[in-house]
PDB file of N, CA and C in Angstrom:
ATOM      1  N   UNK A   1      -6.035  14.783  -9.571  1.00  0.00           N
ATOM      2  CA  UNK A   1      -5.383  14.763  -8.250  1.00  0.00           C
ATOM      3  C   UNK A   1      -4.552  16.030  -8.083  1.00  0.00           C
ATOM      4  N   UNK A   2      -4.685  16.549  -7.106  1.00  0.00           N
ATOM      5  CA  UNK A   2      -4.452  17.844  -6.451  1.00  0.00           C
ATOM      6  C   UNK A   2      -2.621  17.561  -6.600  1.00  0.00           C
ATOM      7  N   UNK A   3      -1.800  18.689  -7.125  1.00  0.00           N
ATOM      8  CA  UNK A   3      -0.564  18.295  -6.898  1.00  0.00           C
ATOM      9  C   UNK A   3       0.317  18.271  -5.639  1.00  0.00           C
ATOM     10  N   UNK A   4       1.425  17.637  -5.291  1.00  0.00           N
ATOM     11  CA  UNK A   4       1.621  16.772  -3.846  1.00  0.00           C
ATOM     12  C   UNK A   4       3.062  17.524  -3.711  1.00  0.00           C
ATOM     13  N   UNK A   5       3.793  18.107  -3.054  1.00  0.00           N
ATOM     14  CA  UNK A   5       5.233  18.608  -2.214  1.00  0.00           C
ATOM     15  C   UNK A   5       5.780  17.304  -2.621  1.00  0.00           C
ATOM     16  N   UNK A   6       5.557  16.360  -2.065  1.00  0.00           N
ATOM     17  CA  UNK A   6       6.564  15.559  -1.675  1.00  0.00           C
ATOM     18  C   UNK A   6       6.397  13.904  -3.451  1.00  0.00           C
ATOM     19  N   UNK A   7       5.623  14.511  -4.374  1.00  0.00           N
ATOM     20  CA  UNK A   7       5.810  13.563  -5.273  1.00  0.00           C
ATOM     21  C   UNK A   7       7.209  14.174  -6.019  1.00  0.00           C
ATOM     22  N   UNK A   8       7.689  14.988  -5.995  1.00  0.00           N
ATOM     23  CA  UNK A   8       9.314  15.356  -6.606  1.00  0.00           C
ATOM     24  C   UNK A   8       9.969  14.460  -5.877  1.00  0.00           C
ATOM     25  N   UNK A   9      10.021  14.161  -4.582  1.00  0.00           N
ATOM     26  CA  UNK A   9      11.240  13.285  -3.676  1.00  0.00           C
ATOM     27  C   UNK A   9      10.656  11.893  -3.968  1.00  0.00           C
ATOM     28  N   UNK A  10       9.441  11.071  -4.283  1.00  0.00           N
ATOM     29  CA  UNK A  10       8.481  10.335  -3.726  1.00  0.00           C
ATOM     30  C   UNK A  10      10.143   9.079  -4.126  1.00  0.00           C
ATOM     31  N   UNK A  11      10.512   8.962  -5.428  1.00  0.00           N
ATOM     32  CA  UNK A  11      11.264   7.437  -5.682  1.00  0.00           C
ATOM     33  C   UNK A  11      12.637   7.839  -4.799  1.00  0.00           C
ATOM     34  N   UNK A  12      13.168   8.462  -4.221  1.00  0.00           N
ATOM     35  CA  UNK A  12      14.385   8.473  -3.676  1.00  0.00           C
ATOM     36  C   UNK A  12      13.744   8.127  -2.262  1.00  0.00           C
ATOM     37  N   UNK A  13      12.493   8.699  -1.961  1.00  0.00           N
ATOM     38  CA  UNK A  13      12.019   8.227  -0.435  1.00  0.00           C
ATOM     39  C   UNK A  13      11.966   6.882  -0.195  1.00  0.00           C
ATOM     40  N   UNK A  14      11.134   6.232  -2.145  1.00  0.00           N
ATOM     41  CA  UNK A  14      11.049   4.794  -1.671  1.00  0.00           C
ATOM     42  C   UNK A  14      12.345   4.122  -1.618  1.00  0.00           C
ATOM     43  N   UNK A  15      13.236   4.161  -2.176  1.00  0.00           N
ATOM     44  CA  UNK A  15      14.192   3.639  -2.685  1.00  0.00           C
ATOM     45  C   UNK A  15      15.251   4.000  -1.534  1.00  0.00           C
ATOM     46  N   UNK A  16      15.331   5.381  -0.471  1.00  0.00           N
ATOM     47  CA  UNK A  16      16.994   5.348  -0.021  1.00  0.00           C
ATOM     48  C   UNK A  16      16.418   5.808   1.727  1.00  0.00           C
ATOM     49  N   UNK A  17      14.953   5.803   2.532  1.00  0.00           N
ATOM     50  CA  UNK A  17      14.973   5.587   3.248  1.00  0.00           C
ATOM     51  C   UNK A  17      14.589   4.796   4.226  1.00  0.00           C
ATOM     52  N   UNK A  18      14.422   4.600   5.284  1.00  0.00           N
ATOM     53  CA  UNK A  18      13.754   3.744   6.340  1.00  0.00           C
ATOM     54  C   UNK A  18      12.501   4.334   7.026  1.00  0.00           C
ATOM     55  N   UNK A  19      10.992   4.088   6.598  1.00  0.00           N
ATOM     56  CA  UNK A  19      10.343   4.921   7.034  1.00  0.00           C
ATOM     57  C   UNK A  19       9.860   3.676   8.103  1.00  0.00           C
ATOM     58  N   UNK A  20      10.298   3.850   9.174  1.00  0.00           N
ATOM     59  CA  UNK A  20      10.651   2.865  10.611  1.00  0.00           C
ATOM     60  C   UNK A  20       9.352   3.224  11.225  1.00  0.00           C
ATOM     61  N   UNK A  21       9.421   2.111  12.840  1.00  0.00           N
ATOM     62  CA  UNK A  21       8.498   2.425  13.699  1.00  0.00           C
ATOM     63  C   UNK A  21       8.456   3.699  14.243  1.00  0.00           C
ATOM     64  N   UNK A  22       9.588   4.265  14.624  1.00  0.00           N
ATOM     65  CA  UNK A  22       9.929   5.930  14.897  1.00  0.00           C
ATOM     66  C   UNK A  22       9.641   6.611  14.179  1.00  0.00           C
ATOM     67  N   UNK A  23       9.216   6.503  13.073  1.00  0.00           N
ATOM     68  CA  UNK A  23       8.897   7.421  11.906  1.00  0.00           C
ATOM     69  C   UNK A  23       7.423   7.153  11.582  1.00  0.00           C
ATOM     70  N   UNK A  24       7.073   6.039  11.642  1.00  0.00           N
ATOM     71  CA  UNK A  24       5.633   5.783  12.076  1.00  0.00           C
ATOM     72  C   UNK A  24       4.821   6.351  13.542  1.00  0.00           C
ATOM     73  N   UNK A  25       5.594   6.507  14.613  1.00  0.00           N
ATOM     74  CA  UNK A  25       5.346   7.181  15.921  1.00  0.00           C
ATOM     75  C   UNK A  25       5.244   7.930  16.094  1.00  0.00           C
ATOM     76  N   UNK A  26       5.851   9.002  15.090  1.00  0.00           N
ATOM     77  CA  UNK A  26       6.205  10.428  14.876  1.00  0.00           C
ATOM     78  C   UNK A  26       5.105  11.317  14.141  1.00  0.00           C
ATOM     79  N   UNK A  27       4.893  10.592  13.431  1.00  0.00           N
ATOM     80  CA  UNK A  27       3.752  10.622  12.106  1.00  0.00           C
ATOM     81  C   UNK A  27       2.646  10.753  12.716  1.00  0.00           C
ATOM     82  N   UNK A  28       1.935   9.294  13.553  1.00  0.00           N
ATOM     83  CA  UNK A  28       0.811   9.472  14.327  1.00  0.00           C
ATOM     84  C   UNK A  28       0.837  10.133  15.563  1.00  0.00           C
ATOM     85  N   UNK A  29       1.861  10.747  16.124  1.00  0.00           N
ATOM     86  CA  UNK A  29       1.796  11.780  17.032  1.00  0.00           C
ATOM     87  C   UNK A  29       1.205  12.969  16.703  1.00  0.00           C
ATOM     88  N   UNK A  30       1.730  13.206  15.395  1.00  0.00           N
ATOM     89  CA  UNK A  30       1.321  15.114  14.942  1.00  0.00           C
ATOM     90  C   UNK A  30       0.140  14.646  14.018  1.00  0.00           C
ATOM     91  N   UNK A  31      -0.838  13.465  14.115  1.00  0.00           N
ATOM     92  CA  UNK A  31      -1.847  13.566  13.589  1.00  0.00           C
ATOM     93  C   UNK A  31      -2.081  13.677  12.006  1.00  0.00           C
ATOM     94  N   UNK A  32      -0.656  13.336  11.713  1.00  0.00           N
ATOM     95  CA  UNK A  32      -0.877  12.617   9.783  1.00  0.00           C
ATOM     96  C   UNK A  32      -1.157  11.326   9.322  1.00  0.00           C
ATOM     97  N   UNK A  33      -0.940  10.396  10.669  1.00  0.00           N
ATOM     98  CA  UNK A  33      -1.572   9.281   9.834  1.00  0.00           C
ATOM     99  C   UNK A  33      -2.121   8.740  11.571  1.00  0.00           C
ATOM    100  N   UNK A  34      -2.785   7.774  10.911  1.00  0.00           N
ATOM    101  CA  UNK A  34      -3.490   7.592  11.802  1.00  0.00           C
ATOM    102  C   UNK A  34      -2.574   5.453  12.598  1.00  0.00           C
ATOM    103  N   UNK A  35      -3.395   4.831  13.321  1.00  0.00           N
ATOM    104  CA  UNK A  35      -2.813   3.846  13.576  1.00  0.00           C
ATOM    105  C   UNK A  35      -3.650   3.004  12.871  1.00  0.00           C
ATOM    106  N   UNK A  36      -4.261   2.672  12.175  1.00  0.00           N
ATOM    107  CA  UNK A  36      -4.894   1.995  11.367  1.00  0.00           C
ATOM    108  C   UNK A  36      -4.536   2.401   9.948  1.00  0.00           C
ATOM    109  N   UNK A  37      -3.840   3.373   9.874  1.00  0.00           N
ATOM    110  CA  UNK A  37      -3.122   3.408   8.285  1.00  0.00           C
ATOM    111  C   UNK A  37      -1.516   2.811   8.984  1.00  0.00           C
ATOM    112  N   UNK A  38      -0.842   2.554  10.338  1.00  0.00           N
ATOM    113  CA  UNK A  38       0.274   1.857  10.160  1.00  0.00           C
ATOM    114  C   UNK A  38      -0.055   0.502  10.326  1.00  0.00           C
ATOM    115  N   UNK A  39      -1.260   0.075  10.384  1.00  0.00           N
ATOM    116  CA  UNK A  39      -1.654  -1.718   9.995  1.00  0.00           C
ATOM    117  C   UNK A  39      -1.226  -1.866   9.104  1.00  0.00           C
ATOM    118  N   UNK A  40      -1.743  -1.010   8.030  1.00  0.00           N
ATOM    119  CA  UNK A  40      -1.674  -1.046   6.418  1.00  0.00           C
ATOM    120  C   UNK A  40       0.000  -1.219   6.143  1.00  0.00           C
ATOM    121  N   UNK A  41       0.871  -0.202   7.075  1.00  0.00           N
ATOM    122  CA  UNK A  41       1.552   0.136   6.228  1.00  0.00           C
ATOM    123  C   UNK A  41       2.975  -0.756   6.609  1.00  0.00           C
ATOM    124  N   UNK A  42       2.890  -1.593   7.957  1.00  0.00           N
ATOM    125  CA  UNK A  42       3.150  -3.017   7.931  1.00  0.00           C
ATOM    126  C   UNK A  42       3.291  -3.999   7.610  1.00  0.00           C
ATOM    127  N   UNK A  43       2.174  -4.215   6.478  1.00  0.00           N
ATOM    128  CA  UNK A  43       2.365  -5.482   6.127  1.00  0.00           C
ATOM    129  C   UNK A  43       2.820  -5.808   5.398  1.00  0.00           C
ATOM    130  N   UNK A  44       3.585  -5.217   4.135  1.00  0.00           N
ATOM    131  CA  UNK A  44       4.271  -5.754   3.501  1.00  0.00           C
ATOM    132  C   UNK A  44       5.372  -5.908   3.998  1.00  0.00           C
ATOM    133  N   UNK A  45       6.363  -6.961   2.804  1.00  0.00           N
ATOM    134  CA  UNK A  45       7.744  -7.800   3.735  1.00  0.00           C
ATOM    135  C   UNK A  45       8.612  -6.847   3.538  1.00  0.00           C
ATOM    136  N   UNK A  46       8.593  -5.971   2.366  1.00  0.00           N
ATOM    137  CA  UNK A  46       9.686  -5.529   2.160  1.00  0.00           C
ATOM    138  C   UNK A  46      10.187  -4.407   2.859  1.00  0.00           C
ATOM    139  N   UNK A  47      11.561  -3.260   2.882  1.00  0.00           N
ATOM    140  CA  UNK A  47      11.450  -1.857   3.116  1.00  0.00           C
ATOM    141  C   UNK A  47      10.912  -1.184   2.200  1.00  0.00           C
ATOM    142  N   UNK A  48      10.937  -1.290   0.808  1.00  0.00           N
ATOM    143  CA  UNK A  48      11.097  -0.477  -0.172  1.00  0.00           C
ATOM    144  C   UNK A  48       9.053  -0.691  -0.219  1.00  0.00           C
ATOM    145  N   UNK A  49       8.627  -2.089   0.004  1.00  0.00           N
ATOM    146  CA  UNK A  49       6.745  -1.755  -0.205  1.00  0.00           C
ATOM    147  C   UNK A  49       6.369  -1.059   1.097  1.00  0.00           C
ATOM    148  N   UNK A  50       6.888  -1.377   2.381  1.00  0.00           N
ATOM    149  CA  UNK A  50       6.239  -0.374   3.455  1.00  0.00           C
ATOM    150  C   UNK A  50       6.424   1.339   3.150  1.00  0.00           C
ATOM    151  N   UNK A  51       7.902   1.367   3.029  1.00  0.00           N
ATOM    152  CA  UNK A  51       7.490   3.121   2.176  1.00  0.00           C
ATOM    153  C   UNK A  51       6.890   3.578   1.288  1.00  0.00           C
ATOM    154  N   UNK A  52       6.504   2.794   0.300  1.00  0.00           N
ATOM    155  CA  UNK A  52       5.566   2.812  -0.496  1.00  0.00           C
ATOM    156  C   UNK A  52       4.270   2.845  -0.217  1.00  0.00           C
ATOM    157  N   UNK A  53       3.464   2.079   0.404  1.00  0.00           N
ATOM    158  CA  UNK A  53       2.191   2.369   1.303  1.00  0.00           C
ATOM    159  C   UNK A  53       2.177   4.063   1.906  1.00  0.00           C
ATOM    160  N   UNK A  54       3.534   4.001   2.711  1.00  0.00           N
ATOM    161  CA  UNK A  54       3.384   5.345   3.596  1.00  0.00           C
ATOM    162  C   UNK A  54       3.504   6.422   2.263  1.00  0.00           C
ATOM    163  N   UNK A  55       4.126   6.533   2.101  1.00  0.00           N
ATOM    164  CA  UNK A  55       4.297   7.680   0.442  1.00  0.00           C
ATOM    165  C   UNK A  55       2.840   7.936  -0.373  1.00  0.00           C
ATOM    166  N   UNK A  56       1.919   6.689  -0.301  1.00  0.00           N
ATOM    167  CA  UNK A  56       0.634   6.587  -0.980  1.00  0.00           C
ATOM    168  C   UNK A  56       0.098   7.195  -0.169  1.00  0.00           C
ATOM    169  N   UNK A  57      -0.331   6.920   0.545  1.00  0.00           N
ATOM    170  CA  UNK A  57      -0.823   7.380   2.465  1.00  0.00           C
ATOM    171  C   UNK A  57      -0.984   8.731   2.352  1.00  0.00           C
ATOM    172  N   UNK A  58       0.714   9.373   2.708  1.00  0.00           N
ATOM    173  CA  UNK A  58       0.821  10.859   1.835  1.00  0.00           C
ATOM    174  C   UNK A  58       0.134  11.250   1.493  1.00  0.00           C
ATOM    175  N   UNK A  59       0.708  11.260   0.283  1.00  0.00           N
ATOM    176  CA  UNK A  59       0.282  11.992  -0.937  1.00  0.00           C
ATOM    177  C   UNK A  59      -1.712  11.981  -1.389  1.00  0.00           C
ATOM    178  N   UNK A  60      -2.326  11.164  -0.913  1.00  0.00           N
ATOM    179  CA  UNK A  60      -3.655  10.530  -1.009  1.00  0.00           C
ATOM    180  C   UNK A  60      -4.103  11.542   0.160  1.00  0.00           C
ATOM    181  N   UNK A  61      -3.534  12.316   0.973  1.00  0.00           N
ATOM    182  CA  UNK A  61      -4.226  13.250   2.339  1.00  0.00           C
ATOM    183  C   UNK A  61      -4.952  14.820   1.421  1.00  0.00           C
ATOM    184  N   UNK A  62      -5.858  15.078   2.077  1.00  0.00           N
ATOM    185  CA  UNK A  62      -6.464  16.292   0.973  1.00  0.00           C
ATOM    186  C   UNK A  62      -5.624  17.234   1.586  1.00  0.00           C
ATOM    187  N   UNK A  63      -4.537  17.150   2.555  1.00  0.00           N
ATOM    188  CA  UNK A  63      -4.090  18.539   2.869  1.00  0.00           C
ATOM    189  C   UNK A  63      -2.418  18.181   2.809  1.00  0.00           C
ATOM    190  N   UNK A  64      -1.757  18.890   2.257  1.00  0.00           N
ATOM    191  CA  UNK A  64      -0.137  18.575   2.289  1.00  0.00           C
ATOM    192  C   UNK A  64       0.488  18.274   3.577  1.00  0.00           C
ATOM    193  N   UNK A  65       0.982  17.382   3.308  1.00  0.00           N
ATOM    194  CA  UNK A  65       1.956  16.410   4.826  1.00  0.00           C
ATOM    195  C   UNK A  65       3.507  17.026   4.539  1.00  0.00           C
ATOM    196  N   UNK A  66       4.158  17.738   3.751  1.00  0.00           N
ATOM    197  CA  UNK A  66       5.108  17.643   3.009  1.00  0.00           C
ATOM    198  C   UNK A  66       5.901  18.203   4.283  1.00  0.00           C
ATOM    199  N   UNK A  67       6.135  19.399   5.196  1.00  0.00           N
ATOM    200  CA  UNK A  67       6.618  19.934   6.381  1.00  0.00           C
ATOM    201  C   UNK A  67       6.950  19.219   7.458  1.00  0.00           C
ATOM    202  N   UNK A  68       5.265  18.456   7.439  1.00  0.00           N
ATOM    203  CA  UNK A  68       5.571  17.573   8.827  1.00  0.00           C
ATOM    204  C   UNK A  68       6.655  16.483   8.538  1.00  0.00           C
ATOM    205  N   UNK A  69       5.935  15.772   7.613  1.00  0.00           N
ATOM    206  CA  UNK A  69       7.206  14.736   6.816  1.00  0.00           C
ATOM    207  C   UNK A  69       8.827  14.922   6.576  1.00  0.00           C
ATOM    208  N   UNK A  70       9.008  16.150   6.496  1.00  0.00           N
ATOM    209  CA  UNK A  70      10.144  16.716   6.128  1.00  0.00           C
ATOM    210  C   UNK A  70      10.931  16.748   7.898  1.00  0.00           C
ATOM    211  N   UNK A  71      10.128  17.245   8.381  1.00  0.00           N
ATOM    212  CA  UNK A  71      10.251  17.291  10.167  1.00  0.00           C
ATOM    213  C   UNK A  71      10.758  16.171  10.799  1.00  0.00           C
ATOM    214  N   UNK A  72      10.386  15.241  10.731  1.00  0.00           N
ATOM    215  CA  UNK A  72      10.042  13.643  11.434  1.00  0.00           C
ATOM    216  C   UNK A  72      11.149  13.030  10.447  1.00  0.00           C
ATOM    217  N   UNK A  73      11.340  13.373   9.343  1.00  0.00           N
ATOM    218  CA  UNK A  73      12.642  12.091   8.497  1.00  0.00           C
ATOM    219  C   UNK A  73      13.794  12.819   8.969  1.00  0.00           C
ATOM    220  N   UNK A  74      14.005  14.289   8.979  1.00  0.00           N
ATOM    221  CA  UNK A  74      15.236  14.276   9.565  1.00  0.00           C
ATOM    222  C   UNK A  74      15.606  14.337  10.844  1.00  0.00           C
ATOM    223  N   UNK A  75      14.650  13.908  11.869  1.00  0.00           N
ATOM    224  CA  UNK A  75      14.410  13.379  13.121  1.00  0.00           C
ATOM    225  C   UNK A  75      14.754  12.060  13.500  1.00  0.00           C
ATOM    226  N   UNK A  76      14.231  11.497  12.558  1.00  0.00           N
ATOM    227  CA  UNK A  76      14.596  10.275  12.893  1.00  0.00           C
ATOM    228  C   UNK A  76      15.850   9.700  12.233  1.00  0.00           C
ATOM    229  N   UNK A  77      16.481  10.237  11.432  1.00  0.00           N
ATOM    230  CA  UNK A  77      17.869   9.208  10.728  1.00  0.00           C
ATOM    231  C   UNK A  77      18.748  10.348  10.454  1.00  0.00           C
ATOM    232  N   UNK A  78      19.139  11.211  11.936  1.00  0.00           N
ATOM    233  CA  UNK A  78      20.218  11.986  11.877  1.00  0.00           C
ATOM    234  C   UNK A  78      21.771  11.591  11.536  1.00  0.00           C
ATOM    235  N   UNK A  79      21.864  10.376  11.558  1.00  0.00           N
ATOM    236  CA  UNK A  79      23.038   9.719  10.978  1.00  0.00           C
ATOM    237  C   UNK A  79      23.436   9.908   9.320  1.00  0.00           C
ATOM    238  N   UNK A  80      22.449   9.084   8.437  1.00  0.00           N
ATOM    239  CA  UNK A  80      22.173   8.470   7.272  1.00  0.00           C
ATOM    240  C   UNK A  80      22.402   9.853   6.753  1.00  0.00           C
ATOM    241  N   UNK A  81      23.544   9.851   5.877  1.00  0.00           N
ATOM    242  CA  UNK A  81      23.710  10.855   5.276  1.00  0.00           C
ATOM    243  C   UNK A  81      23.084  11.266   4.066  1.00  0.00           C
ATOM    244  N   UNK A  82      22.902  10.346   2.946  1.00  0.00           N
ATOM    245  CA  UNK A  82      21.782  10.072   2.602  1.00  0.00           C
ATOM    246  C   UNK A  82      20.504  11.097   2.675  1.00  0.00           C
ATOM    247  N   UNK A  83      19.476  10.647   3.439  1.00  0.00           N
ATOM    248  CA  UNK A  83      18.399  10.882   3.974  1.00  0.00           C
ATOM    249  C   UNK A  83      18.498  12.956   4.714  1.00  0.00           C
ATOM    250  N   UNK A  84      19.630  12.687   5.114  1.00  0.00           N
ATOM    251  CA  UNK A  84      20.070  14.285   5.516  1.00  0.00           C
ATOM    252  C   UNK A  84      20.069  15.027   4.555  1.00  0.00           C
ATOM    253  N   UNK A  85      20.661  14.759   3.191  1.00  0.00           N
ATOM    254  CA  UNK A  85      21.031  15.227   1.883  1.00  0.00           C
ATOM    255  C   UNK A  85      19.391  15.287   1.439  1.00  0.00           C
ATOM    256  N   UNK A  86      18.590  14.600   1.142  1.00  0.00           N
ATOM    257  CA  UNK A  86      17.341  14.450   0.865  1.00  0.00           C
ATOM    258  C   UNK A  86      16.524  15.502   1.982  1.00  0.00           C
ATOM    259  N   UNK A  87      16.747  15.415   2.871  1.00  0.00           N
ATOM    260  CA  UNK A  87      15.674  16.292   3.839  1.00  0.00           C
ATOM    261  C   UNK A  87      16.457  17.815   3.321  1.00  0.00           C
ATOM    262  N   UNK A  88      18.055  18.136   3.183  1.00  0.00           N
ATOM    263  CA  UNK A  88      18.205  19.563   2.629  1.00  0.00           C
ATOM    264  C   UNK A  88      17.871  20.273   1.468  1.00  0.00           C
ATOM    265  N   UNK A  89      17.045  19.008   0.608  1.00  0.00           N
ATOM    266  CA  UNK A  89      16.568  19.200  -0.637  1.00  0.00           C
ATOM    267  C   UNK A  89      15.621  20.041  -0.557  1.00  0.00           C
ATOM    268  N   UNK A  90      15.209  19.063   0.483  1.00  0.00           N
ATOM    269  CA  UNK A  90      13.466  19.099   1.006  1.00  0.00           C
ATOM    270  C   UNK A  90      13.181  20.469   1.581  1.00  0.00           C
ATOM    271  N   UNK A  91      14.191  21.049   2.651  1.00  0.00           N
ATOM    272  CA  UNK A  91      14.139  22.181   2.893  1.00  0.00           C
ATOM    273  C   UNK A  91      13.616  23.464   2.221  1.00  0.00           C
ATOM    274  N   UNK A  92      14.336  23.341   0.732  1.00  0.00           N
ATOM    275  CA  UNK A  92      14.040  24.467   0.160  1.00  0.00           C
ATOM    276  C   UNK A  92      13.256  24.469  -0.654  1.00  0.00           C
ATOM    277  N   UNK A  93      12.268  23.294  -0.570  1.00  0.00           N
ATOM    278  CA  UNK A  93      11.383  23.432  -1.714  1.00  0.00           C
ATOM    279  C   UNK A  93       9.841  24.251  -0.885  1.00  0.00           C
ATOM    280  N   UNK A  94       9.467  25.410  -1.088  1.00  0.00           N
ATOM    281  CA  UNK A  94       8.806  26.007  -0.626  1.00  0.00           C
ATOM    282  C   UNK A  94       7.330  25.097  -0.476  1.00  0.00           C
ATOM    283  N   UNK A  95       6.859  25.408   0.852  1.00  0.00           N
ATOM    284  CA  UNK A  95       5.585  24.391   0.897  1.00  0.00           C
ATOM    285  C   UNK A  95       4.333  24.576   0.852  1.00  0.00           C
ATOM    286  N   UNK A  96       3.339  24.250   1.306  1.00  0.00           N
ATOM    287  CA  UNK A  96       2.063  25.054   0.989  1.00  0.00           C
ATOM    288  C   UNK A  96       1.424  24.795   1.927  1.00  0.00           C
ATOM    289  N   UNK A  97       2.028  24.165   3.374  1.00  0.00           N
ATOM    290  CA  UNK A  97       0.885  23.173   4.337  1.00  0.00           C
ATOM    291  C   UNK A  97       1.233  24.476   5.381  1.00  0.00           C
ATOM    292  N   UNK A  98       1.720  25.282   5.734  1.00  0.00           N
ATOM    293  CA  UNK A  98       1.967  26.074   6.881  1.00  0.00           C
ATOM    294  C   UNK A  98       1.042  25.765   8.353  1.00  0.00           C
ATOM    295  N   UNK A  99      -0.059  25.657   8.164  1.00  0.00           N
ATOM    296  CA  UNK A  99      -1.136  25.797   8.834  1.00  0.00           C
ATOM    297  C   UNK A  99      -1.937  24.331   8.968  1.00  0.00           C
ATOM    298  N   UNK A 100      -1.536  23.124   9.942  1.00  0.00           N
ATOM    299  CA  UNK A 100      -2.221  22.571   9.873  1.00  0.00           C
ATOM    300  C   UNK A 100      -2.663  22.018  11.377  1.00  0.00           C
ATOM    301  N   UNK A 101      -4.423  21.699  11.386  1.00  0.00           N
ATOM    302  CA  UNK A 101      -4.036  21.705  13.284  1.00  0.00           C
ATOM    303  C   UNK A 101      -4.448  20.297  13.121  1.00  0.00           C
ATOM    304  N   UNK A 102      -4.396  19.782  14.455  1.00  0.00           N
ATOM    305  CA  UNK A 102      -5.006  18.058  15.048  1.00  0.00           C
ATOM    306  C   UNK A 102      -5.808  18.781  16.347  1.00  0.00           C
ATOM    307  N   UNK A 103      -6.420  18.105  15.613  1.00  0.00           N
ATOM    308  CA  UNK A 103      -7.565  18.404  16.548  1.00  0.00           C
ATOM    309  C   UNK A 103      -7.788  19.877  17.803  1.00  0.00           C
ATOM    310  N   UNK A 104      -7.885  20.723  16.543  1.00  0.00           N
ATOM    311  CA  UNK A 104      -7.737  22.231  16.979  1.00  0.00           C
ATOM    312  C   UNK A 104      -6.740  22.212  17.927  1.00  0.00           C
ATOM    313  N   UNK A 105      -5.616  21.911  17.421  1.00  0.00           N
ATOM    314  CA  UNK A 105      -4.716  22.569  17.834  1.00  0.00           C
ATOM    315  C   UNK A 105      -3.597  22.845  16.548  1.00  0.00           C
ATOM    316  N   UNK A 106      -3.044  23.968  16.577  1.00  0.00           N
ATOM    317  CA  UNK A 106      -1.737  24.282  15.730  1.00  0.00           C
ATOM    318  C   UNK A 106      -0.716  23.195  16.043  1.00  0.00           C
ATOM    319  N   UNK A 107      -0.275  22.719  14.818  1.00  0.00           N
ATOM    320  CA  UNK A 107       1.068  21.797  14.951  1.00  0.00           C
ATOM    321  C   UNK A 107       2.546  22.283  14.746  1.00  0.00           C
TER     322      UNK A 107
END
């Protein structure tokens, strides 16, 4: 398996955020996941197994999500200090996805 941006953050993602319907909305807007991977990623009861699905989801894409992802979490939980601290991590870890389109278009 191809190595992943975002498996360095992956247990603090599962463990300290809310990857919500807004963060699910966000996601299938810019064309990283689709709405039939947020069936999937629904159904479990918990918070900590739905981020887990989405994190698998991830990391399982042949092209790095790590930017967009990074984009959309600190979009959505500008409060959670937390999650802010985690996305400034995230910032500087240099990425490798620069270039990715949906459906010929640049994102």
């Amino acid at each position: 398996q191809k190595h992943h941006d975002l498996t360095g953050y992956y247990d603090e993602l599962l463990d300290n955020t809310v990857l919500d319907k807004m963060v699910l909305d966000n996601l299938i807007s810019r064309c990283i996941i689709m709405i039939e991977d947020r069936e999937e990623i629904i159904k479990p009861t918990t918070q900590r197994e739905r981020n887990k699905v989405l994190l698998d989801i991830l990391t399982e894409r042949p092209y790095s999500t790590f930017h967009l992802f990074r984009d959309v979490l600190q979009k959505s939980e500008p409060s959670n200090s937390c999650v802010q601290e985690l996305v400034k991590r995230m910032m500087r870890t240099k990425s490798r996805d620069e270039h990715i389109s949906c459906q010929g278009h640049e994102i």
